[in-house]
Protein backbone atom coordinates (compact mmCIF):
# COMPACT_ATOMS: atom_id res chain seq x y z
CA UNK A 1 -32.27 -85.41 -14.42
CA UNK A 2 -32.87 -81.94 -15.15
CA UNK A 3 -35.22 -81.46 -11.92
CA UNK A 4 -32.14 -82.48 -9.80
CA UNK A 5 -29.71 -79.93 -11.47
CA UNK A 6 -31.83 -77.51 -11.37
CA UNK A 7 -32.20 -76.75 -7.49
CA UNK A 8 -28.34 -77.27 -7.43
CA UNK A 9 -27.72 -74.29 -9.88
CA UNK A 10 -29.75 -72.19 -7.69
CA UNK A 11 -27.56 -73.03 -4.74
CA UNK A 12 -25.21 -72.37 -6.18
CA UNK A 13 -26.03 -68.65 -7.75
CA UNK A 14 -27.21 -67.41 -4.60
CA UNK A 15 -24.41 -68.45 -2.74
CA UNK A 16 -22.29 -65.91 -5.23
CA UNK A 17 -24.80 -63.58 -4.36
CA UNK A 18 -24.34 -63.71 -0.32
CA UNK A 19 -20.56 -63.77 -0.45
CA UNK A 20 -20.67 -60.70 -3.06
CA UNK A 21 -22.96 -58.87 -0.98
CA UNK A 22 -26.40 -59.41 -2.03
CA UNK A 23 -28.34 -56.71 -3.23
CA UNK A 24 -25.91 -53.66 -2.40
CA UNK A 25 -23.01 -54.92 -4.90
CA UNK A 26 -22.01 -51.46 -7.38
CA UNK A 27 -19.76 -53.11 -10.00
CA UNK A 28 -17.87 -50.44 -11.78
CA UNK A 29 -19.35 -49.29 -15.00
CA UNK A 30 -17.03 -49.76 -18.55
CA UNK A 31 -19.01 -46.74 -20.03
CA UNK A 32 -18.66 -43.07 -20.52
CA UNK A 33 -19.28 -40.90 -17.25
CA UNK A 34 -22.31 -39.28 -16.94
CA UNK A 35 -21.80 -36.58 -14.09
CA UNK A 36 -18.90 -35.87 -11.75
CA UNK A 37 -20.00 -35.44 -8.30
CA UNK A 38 -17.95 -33.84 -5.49
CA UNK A 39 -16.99 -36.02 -2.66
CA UNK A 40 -14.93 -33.64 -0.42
CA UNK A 41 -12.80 -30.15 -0.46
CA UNK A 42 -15.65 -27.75 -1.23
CA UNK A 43 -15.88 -24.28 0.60
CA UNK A 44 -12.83 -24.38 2.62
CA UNK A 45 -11.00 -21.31 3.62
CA UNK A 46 -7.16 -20.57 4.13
CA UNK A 47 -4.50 -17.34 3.62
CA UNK A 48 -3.69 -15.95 0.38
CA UNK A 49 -0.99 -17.75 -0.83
CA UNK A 50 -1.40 -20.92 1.11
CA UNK A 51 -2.42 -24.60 0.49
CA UNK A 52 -6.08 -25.93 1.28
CA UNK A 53 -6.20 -27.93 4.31
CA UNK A 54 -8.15 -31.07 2.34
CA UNK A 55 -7.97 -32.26 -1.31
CA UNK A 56 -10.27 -31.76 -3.86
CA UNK A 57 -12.26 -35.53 -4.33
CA UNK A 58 -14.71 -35.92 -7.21
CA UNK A 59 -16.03 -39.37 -8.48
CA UNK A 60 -17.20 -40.37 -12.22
CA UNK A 61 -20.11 -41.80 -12.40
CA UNK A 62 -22.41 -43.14 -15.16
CA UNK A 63 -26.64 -42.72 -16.11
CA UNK A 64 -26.77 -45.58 -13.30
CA UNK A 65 -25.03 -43.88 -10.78
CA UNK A 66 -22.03 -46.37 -11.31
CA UNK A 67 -17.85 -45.21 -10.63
CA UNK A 68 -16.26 -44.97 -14.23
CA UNK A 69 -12.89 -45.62 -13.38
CA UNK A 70 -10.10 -44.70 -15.97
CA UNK A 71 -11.61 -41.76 -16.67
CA UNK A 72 -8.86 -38.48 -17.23
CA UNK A 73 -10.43 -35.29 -14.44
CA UNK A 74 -8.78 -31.77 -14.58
CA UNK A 75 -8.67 -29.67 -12.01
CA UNK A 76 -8.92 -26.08 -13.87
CA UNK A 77 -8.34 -22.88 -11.95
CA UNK A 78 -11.10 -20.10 -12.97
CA UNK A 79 -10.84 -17.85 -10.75
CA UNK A 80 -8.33 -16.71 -8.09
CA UNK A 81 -4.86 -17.20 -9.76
CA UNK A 82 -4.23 -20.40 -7.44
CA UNK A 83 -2.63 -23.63 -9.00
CA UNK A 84 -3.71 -27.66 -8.48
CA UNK A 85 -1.70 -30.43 -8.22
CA UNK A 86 -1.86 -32.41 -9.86
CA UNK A 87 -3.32 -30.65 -12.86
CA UNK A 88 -4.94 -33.87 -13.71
CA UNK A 89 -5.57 -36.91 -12.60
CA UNK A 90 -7.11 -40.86 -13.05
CA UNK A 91 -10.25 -42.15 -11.23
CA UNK A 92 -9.50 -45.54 -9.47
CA UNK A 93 -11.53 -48.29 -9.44
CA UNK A 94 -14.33 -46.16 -6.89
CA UNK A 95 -14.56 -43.45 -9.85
CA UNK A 96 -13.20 -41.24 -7.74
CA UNK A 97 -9.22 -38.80 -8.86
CA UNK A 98 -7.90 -36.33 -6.15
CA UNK A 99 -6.23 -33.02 -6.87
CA UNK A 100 -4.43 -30.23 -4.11
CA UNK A 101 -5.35 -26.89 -4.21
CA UNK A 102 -3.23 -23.74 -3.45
CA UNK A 103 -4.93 -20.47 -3.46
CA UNK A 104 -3.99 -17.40 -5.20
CA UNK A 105 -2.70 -14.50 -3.80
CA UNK A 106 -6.14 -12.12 -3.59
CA UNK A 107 -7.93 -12.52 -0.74
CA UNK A 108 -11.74 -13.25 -1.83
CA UNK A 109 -13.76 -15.72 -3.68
CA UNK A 110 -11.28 -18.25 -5.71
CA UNK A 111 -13.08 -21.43 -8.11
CA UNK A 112 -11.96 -24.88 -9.38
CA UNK A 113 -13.33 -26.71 -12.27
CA UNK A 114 -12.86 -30.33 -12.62
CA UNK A 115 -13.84 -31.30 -16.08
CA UNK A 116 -13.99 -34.73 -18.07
CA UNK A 117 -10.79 -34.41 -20.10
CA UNK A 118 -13.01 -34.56 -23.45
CA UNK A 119 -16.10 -33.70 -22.19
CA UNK A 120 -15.76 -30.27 -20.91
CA UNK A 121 -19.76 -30.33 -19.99
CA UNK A 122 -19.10 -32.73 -17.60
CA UNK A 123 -17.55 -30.87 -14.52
CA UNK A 124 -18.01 -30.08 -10.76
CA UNK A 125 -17.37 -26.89 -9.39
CA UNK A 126 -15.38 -26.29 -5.78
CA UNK A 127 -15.64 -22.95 -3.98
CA UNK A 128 -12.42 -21.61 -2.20
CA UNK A 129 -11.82 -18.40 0.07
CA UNK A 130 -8.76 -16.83 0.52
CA UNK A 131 -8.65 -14.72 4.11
CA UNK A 132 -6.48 -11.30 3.78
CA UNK A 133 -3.90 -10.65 5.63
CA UNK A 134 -3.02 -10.50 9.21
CA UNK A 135 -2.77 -6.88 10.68
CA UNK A 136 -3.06 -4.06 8.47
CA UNK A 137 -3.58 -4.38 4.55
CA UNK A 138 -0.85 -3.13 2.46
CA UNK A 139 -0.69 0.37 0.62
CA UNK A 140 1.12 2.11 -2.10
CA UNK A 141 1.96 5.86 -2.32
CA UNK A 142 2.98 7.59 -5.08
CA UNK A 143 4.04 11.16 -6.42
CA UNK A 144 1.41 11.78 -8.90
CA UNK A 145 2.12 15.89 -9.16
CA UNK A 146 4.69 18.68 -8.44
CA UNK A 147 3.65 22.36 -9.74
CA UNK A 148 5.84 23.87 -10.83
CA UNK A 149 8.75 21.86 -11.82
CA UNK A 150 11.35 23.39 -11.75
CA UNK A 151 11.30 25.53 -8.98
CA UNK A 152 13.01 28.30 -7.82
CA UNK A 153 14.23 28.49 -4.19
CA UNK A 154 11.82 30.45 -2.38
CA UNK A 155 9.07 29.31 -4.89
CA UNK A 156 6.13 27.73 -3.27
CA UNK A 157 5.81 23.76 -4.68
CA UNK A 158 2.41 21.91 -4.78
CA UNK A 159 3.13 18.39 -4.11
CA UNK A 160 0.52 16.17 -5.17
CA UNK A 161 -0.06 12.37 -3.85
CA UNK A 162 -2.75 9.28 -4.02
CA UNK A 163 -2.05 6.14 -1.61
CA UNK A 164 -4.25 2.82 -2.44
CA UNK A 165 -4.70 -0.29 -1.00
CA UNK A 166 -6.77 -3.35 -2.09
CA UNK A 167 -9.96 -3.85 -0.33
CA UNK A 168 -10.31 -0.33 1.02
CA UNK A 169 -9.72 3.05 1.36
CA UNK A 170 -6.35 4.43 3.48
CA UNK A 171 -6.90 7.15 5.58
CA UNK A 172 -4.65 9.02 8.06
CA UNK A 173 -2.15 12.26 7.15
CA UNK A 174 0.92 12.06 4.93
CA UNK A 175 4.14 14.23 5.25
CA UNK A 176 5.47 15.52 2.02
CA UNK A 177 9.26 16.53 2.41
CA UNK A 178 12.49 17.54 0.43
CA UNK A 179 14.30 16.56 3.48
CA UNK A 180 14.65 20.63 4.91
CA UNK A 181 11.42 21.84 4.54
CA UNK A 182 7.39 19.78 4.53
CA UNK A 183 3.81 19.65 4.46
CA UNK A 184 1.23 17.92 5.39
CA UNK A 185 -2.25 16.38 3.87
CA UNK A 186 -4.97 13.48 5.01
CA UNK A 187 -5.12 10.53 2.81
CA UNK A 188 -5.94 8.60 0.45
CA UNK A 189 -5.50 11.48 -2.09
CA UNK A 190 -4.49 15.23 -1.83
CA UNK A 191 -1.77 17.78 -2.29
CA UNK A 192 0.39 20.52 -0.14
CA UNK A 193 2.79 22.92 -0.44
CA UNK A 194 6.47 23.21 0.60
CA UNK A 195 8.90 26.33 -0.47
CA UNK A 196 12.65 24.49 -0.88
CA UNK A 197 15.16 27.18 0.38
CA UNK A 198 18.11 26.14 -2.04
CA UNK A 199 18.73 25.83 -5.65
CA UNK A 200 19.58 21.86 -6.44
CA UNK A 201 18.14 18.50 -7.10
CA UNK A 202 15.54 17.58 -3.98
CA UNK A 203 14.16 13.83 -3.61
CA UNK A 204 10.69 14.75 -2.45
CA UNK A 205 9.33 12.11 -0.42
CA UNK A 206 5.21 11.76 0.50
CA UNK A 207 5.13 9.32 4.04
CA UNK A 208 1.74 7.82 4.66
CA UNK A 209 1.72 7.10 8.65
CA UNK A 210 -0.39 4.16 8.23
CA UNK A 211 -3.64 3.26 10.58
CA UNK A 212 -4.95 0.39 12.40
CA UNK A 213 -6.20 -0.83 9.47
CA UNK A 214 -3.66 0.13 6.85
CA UNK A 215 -0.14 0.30 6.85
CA UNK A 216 1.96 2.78 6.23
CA UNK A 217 4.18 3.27 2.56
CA UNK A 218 6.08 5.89 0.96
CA UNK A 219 6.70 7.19 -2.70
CA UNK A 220 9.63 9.82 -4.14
CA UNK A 221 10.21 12.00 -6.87
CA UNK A 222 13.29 14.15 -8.16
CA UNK A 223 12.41 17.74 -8.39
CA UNK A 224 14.72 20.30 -9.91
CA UNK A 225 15.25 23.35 -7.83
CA UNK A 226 17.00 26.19 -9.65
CA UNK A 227 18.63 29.49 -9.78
CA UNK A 228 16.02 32.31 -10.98
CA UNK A 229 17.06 34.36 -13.94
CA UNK A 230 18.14 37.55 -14.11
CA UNK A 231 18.90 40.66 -16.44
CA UNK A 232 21.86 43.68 -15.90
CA UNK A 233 21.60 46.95 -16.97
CA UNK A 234 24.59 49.37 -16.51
CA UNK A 235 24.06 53.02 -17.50
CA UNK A 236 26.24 56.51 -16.77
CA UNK A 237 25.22 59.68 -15.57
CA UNK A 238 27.56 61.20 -17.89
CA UNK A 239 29.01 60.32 -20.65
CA UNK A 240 31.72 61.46 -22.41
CA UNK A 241 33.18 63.26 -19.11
CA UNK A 242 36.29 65.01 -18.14
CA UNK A 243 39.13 63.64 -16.33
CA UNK A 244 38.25 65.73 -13.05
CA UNK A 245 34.30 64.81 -13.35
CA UNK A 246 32.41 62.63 -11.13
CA UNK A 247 30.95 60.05 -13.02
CA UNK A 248 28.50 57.91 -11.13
CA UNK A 249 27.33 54.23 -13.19
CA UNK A 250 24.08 52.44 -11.87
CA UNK A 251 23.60 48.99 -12.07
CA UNK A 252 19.69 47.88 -12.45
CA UNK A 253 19.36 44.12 -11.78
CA UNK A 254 15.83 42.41 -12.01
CA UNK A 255 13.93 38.92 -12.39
CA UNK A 256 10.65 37.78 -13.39
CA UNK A 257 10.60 35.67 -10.09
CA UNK A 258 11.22 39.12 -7.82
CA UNK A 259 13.66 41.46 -6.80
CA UNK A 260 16.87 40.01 -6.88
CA UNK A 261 19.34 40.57 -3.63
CA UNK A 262 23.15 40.51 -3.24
CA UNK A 263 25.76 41.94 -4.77
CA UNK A 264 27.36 44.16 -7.70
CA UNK A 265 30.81 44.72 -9.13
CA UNK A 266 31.88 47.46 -11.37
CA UNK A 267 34.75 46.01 -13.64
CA UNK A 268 36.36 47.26 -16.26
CA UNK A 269 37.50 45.30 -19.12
CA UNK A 270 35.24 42.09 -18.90
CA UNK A 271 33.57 40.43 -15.69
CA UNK A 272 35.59 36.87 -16.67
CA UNK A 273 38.75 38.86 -16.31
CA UNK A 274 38.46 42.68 -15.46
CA UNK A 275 41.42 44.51 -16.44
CA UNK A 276 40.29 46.56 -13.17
CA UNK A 277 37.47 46.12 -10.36
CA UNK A 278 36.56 50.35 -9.50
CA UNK A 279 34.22 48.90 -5.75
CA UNK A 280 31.28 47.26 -5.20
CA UNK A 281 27.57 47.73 -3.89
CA UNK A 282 24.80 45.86 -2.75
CA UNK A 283 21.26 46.14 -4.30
CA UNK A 284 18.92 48.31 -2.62
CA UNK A 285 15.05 47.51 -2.37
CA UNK A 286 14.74 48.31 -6.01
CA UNK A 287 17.13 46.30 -7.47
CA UNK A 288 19.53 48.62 -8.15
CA UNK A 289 23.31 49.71 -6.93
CA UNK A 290 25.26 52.37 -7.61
CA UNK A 291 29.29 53.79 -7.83
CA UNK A 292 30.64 57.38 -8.16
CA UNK A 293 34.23 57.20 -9.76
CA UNK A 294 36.11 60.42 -10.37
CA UNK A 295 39.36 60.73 -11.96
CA UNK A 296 38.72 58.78 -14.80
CA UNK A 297 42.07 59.00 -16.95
CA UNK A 298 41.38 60.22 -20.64
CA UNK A 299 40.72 57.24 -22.88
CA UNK A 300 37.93 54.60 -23.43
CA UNK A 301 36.83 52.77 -20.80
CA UNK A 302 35.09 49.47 -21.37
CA UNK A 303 32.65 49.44 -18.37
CA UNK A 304 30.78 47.00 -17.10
CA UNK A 305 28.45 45.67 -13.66
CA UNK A 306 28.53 42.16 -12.73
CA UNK A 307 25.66 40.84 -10.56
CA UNK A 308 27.21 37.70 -8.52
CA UNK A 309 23.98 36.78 -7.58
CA UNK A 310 22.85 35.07 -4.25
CA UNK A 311 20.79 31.62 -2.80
CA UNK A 312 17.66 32.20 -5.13
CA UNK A 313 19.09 34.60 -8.04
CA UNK A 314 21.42 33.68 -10.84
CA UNK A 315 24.51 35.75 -11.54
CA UNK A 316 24.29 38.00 -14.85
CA UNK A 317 26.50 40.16 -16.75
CA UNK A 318 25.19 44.00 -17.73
CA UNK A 319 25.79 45.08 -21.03
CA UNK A 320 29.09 47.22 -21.65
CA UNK A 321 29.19 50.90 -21.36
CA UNK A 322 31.80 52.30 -23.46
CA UNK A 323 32.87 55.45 -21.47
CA UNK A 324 34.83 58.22 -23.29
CA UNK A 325 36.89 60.27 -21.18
CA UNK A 326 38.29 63.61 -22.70
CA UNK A 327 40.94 65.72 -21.86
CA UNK A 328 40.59 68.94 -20.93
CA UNK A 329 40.87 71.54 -23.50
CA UNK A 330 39.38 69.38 -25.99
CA UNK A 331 36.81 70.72 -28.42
């Protein structure tokens, strides 16, 4: 009896065998994984920004080389700034979870971990490349300098500027303007000098043309343009004088910035509201203007020389002269 069984047992088991595939059957593995191994999506390329043409694939497997299924795989970022999704996933029943990878926005090297939830030792690593962009790479320009701020019109200004770009080094000329008057300087980082014409508030703008390889960008800055100072002096060439004298009053008007131009008004009474305006005279190479008055009625006259100042000079107000006229026959 148990001869006959026998042979019909063994039938019987290697007819399981045949239909399961013989020799080559991989049954999954209950156990903890061992390794993850990378099936497919390493060492593509794409654009910044953009989506990998292939998914990520890695498969679980045990000591025996067996697919773990069940097992939780995330797909970590480490380098790049990209993003995966999903973020994590479940192997199937071949060991193997699937994850889509969007690069970052630097063009470069980028990296993907996936890791064993639990077991962060047990990980594959995928290698990404991000291609820069089409045409010319992108640059910033800036402002980084004006000397001196403010200004007076007339006044030389040193504009300095600095234009940047990832992955290089932006060359070319830039045009530094206040929207009358500019300079120019080569790239990436320099300075020039404009002279503004007019008191005010300028937007200075640096333009960098751009090249084959970079393109071009522009930066601003508000720059204060503004009226020199200046300083009045009003003096007499005699004083106290007769009715019947000539009496001549000079006006000195000057500025650390230079030699002012323009303009002076003898006034008497104040130069907000002169009780009377005696002429007018404009400033000679030295700064100065002058007016003879005769027949100056007896009293005291409160003198003074207003400078209305011009395009680069501010107006000023000399100090009063208080001129004593006698009569005649007076001791």
């Amino acid at each position: 009896m148990r001869n006959a069984v026998a042979p019909q047992l063994i039938a019987v088991t290697s007819a399981l065998a045949l239909a399961c595939g013989g020799s080559d059957l991989t049954l999954p593995s209950d156990g903890r994984p061992a390794a993850l191994a990378v099936v497919d999506g390493n060492n593509q390329t794409a654009s910044e920004g953009q989506s990998l043409a292939d998914p990520l694939i890695v498969r679980a497997i045990d000591s025996d080389n067996r697919p773990v299924a069940q097992v939780r795989v995330a797909f970590v970022v480490t380098a790049g700034g990209g993003t995966t999704s999903p973020d994590t996933a479940t192997t199937d029943a071949d060991g193997r979870a699937s994850s889509r990878w969007t690069l970052g926005t630097a063009a470069g090297a980028q990296v993907v971990e996936a890791r064993v939830a639990g077991s962060d030792a047990i990980k594959a690593r995928f290698n990404g490349t991000a291609s820069g962009p089409k045409g010319p790479a992108l640059t910033t320009t800036q402002i980084t300098a004006v000397n001196p701020s403010p200004s007076f019109p007339t006044e030389p200004v040193v504009v300095g500027f600095l234009v940047t770009a990832n992955g290089g080094t932006p060359t070319g000329i830039v045009l530094v303007s206040d929207g009358t008057v500019s300079c120019t300087a080569s790239a990436p980082g320099g300075q020039c000098s404009l002279t503004p014409p007019t008191a005010g508030t300028k937007t200075l703008t640096a333009r960098y043309a751009g090249s084959a390889t970079f393109a071009p960008s522009s930066g601003t800055a508000q720059h204060d343009v503004i009226l020199a100072r200046t300083s009045s002096t009003l003096s007499s060439s005699k004083n106290p004088s007769k009715p019947d004298d000539d009496v001549t009053f000079t006006a000195s008007v000057t500025s650390t910035f230079g030699t002012p131009t323009g303009s002076v008004l003898f006034v008497e009474g104040s130069c907000d509201a002169p009780t009377r305006t005696w002429g007018a005279d404009e400033l000679d190479d030295a700064g100065r203007a002058k007016l003879k008055i005769q027949s100056l009625s007896a009293g005291t006259h409160f003198m003074f020389a207003c400078y209305l100042g011009s395009g680069t000079f501010a107006p000023s107000v000399s100090n009063v002269i208080q001129q004593e006229v006698i009569k005649s026959g007076r001791n």
